[in-house]
Protein backbone atom coordinates (compact mmCIF):
# COMPACT_ATOMS: atom_id res chain seq x y z
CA UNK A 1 14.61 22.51 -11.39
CA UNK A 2 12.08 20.63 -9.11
CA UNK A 3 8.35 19.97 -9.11
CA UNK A 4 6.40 21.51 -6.69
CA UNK A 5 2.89 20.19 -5.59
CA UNK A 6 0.06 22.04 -4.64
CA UNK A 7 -3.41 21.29 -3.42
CA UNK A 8 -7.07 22.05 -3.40
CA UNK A 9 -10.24 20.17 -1.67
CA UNK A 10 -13.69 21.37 -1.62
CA UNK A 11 -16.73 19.98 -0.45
CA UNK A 12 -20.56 20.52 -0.20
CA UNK A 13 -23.98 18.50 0.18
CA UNK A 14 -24.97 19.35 -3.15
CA UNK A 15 -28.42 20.58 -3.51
CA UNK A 16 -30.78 18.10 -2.59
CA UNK A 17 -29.16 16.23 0.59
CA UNK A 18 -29.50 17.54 3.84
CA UNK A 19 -26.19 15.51 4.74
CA UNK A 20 -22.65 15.25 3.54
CA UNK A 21 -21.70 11.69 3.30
CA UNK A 22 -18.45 12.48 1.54
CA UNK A 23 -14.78 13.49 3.27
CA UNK A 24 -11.27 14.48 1.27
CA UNK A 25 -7.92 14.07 3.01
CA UNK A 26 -5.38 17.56 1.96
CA UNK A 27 -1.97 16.08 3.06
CA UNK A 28 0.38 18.17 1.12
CA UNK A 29 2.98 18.13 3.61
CA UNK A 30 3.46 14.02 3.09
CA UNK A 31 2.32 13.92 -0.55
CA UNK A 32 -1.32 12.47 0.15
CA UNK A 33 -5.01 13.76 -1.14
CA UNK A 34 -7.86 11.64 -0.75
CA UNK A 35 -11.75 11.63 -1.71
CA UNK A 36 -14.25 9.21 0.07
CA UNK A 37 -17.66 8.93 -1.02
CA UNK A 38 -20.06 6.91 2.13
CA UNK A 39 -21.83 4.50 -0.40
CA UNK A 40 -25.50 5.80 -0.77
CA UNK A 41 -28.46 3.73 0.78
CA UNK A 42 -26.29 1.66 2.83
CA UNK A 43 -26.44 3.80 5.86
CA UNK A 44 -23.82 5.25 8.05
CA UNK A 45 -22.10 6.39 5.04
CA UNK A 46 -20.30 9.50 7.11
CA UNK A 47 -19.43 7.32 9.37
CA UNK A 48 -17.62 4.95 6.57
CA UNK A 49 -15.71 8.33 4.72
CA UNK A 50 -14.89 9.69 8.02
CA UNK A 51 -13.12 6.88 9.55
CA UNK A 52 -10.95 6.09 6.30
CA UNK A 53 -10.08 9.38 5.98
CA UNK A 54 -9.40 9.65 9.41
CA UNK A 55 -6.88 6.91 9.23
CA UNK A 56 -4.99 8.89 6.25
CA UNK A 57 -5.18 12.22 7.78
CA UNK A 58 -2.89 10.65 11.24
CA UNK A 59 -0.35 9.19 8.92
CA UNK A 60 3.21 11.03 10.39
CA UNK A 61 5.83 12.78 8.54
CA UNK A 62 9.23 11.48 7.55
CA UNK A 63 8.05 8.28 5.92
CA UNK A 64 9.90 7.10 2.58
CA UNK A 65 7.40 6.60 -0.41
CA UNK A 66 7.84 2.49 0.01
CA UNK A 67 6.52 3.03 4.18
CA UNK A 68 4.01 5.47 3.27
CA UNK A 69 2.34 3.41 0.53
CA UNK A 70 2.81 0.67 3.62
CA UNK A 71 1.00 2.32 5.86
CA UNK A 72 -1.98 3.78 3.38
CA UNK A 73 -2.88 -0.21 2.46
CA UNK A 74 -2.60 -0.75 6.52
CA UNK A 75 -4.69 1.82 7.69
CA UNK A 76 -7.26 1.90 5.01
CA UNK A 77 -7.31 -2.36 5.55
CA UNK A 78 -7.85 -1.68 9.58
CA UNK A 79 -10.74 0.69 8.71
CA UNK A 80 -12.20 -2.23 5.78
CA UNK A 81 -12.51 -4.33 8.77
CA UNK A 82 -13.60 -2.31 11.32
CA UNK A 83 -16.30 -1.01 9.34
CA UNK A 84 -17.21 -4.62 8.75
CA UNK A 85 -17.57 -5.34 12.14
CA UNK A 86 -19.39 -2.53 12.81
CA UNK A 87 -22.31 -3.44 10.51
CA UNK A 88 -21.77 -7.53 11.80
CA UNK A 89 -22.76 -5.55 14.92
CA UNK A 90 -25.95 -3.58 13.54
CA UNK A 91 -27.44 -6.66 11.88
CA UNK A 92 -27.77 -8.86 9.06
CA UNK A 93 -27.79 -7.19 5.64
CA UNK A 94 -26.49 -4.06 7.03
CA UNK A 95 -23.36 -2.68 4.99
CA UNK A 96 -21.21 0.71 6.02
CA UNK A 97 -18.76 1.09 3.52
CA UNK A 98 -17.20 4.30 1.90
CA UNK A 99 -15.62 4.70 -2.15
CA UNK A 100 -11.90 5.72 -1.70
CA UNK A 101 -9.21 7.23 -4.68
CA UNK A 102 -6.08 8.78 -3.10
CA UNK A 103 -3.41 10.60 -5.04
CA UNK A 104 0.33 9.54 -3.51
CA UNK A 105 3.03 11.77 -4.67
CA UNK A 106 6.87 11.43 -3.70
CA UNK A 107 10.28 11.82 -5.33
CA UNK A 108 8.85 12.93 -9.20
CA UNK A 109 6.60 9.85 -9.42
CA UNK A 110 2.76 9.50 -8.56
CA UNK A 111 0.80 6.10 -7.24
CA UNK A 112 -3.05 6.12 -7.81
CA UNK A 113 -4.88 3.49 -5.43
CA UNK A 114 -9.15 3.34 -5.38
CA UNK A 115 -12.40 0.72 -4.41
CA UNK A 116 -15.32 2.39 -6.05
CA UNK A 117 -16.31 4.81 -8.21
CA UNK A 118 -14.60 7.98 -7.12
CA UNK A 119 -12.13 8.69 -9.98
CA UNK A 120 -9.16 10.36 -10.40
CA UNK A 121 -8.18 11.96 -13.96
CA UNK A 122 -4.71 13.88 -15.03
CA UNK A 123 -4.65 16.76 -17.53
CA UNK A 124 -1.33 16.56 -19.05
CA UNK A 125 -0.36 18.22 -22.47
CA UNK A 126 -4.43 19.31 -23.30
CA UNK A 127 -5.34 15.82 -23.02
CA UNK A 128 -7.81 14.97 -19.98
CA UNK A 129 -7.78 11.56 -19.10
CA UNK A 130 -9.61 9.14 -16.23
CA UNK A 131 -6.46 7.47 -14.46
CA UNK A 132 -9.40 4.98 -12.90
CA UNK A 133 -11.61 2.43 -13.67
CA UNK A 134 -14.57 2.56 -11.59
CA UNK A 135 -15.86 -0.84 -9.29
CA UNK A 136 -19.08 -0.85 -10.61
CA UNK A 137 -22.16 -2.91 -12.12
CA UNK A 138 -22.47 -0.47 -15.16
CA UNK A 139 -18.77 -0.31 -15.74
CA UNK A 140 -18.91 -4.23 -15.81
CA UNK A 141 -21.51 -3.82 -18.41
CA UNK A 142 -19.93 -1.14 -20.37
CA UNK A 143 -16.70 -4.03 -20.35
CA UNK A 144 -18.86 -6.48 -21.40
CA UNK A 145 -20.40 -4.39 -24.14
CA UNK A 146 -23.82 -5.01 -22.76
CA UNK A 147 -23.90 -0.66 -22.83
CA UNK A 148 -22.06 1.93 -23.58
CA UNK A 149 -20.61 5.10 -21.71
CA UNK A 150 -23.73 6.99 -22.95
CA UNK A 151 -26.36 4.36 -21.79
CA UNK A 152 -24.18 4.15 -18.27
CA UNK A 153 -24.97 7.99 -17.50
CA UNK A 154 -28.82 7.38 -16.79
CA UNK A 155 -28.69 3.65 -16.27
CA UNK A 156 -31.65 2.93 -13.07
CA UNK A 157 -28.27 0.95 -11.25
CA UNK A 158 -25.59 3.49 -11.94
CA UNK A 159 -25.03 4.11 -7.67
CA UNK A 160 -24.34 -0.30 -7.53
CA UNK A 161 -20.57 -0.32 -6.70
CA UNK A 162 -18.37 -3.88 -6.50
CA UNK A 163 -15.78 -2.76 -4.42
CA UNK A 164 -15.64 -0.27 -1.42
CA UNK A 165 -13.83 -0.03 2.16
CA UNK A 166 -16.18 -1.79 4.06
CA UNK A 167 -18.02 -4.09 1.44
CA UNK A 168 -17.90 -7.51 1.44
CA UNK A 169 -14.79 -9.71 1.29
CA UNK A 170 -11.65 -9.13 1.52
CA UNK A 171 -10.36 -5.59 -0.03
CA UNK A 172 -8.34 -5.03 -3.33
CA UNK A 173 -6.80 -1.59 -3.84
CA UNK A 174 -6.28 -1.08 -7.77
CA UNK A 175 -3.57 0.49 -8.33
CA UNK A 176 -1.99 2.89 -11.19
CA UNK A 177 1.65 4.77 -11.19
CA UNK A 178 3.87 6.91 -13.06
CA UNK A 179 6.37 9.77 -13.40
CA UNK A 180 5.05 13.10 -13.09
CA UNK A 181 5.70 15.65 -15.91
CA UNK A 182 5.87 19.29 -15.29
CA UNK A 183 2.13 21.37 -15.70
CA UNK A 184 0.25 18.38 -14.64
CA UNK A 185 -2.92 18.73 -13.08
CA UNK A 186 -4.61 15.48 -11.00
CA UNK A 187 -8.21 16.20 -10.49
CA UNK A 188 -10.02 13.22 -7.54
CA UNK A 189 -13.64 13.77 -6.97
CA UNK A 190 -17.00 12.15 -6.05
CA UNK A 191 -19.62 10.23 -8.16
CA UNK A 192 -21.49 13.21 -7.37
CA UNK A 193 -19.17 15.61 -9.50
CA UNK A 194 -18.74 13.68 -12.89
CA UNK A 195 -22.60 13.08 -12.76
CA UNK A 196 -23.65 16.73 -12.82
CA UNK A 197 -20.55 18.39 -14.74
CA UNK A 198 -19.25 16.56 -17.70
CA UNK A 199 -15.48 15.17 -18.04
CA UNK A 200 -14.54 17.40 -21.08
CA UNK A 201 -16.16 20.24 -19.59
CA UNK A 202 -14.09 19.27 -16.28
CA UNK A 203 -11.19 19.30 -18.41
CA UNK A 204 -11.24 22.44 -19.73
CA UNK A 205 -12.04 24.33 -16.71
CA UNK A 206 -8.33 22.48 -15.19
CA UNK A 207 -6.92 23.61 -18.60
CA UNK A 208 -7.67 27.20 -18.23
CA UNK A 209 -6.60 27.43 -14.67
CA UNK A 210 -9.49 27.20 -12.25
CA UNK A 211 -9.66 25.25 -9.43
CA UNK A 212 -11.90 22.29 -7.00
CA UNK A 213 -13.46 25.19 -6.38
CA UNK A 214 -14.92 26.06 -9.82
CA UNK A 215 -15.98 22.47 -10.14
CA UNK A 216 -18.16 22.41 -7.48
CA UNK A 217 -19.87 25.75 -8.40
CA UNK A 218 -20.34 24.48 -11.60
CA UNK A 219 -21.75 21.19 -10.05
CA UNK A 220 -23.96 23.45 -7.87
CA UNK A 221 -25.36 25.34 -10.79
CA UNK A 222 -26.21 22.57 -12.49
CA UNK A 223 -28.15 20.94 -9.57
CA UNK A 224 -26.17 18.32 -8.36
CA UNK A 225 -28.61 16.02 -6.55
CA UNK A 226 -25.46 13.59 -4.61
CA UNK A 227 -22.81 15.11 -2.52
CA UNK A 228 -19.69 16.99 -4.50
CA UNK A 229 -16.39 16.57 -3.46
CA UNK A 230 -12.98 18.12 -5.61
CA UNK A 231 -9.12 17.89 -5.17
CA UNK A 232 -7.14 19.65 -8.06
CA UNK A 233 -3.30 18.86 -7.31
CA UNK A 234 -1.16 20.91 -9.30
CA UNK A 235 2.61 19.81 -10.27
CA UNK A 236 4.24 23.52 -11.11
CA UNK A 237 8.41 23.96 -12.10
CA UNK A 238 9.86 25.65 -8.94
CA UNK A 239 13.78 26.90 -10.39
């Protein structure tokens, strides 16, 4: 008995935006999905996604899980300060900087890295759960009890992110891993997504067998103002 992994990305503007500022990476061949979310108002936000996920989609076959998880903090570090440069370049105050979560599967064990507030969750037994904690300013004041989750939903800052590829400073990667169990379901998206469908309704589509694609349309139907980007990764039995 083995696990086999299986992937889904979708994508779409949403329906206010004329542009899509987001990008997904769909490497099942090495183990690898990806969402990147260009960080609204900062300009150049495309530009930010693109070249991170870029820099994931190139990665070569063949790598063991230790070089691969090597050369994901490489790349996506080369990209933090490239895109740095780039706004040095375009002037003071300027910022181009994308959200990243990417899923890294290999040998019956998963590795969850992210900057930003693109989350990753994992339906497992029923029970839908945010793997994530997002680099925010309302998350810090949900922490610090200042709000709560409710309050966060329509706070006026809820787009101010802390950390992103790009930003300022040097770059952390958090970081969450485990052992895959057979049936789960990893679900990466956008700010965009969460905002306009809600987790437990999220949840239950994954539970009764639909897809990124469902998401979005849901998303969609509900007027989804940002840009909506899905990756459902299933982990099936294969005897």
């Amino acid at each position: 008995m083995s696990l086999v992994l299986a992937g889904e990305a979708v994508t779409h503007p949403g329906t206010v935006r004329p542009r899509n500022e987001d990008s997904f990476v769909d490497r099942g061949d090495i183990g690898l999905w990806a969402v990147a979310d260009g960080a609204g108002g900062h300009g150049a936000g495309d530009v930010a996604s693109a070249a991170v996920a870029e820099a994931l989609r190139d990665l070569p076959p063949g790598l063991s899980a230790a070089e691969l998880l090597a050369q994901v903090r490489l790349r996506v570090g080369a990209v933090h300060a490239d895109l740095q440069a780039r706004a040095a370049a375009a002037g003071p105050g300027r910022v181009i900087a994308t959200t990243l979560v990417l899923l890294l599967a290999r040998g019956g064990h998963f590795a969850c890295l992210w900057a930003g507030d693109s989350r990753a969750y994992l339906l497992r037994d029923g029970q839908f759960q945010r793997l994530t904690r997002d680099h925010s300013l309302v998350q810090d004041l949900v922490d610090g009890g200042v709000i709560d989750e409710a309050e966060a939903e329509g706070h006026p800052q809820a787009n101010v992110i802390t950390r992103a590829v790009g930003g300022h400073g040097s770059l952390e990667l958090d970081k969450v891993s485990a052992r895959f169990a057979a049936g789960d379901r990893f679900f990466l998206c956008s700010d965009g997504v969460f905002k306009a469908v809600p987790e437990a309704e999220i949840g239950a589509m994954l539970a009764a067998g639909q897809g990124a694609s469902a998401v979005i349309e849901a998303a969609l139907a509900n007027g989804a103002r940002d840009n909506v980007t899905a990756v459902v990764v299933r982990a099936d039995v294969a005897f």
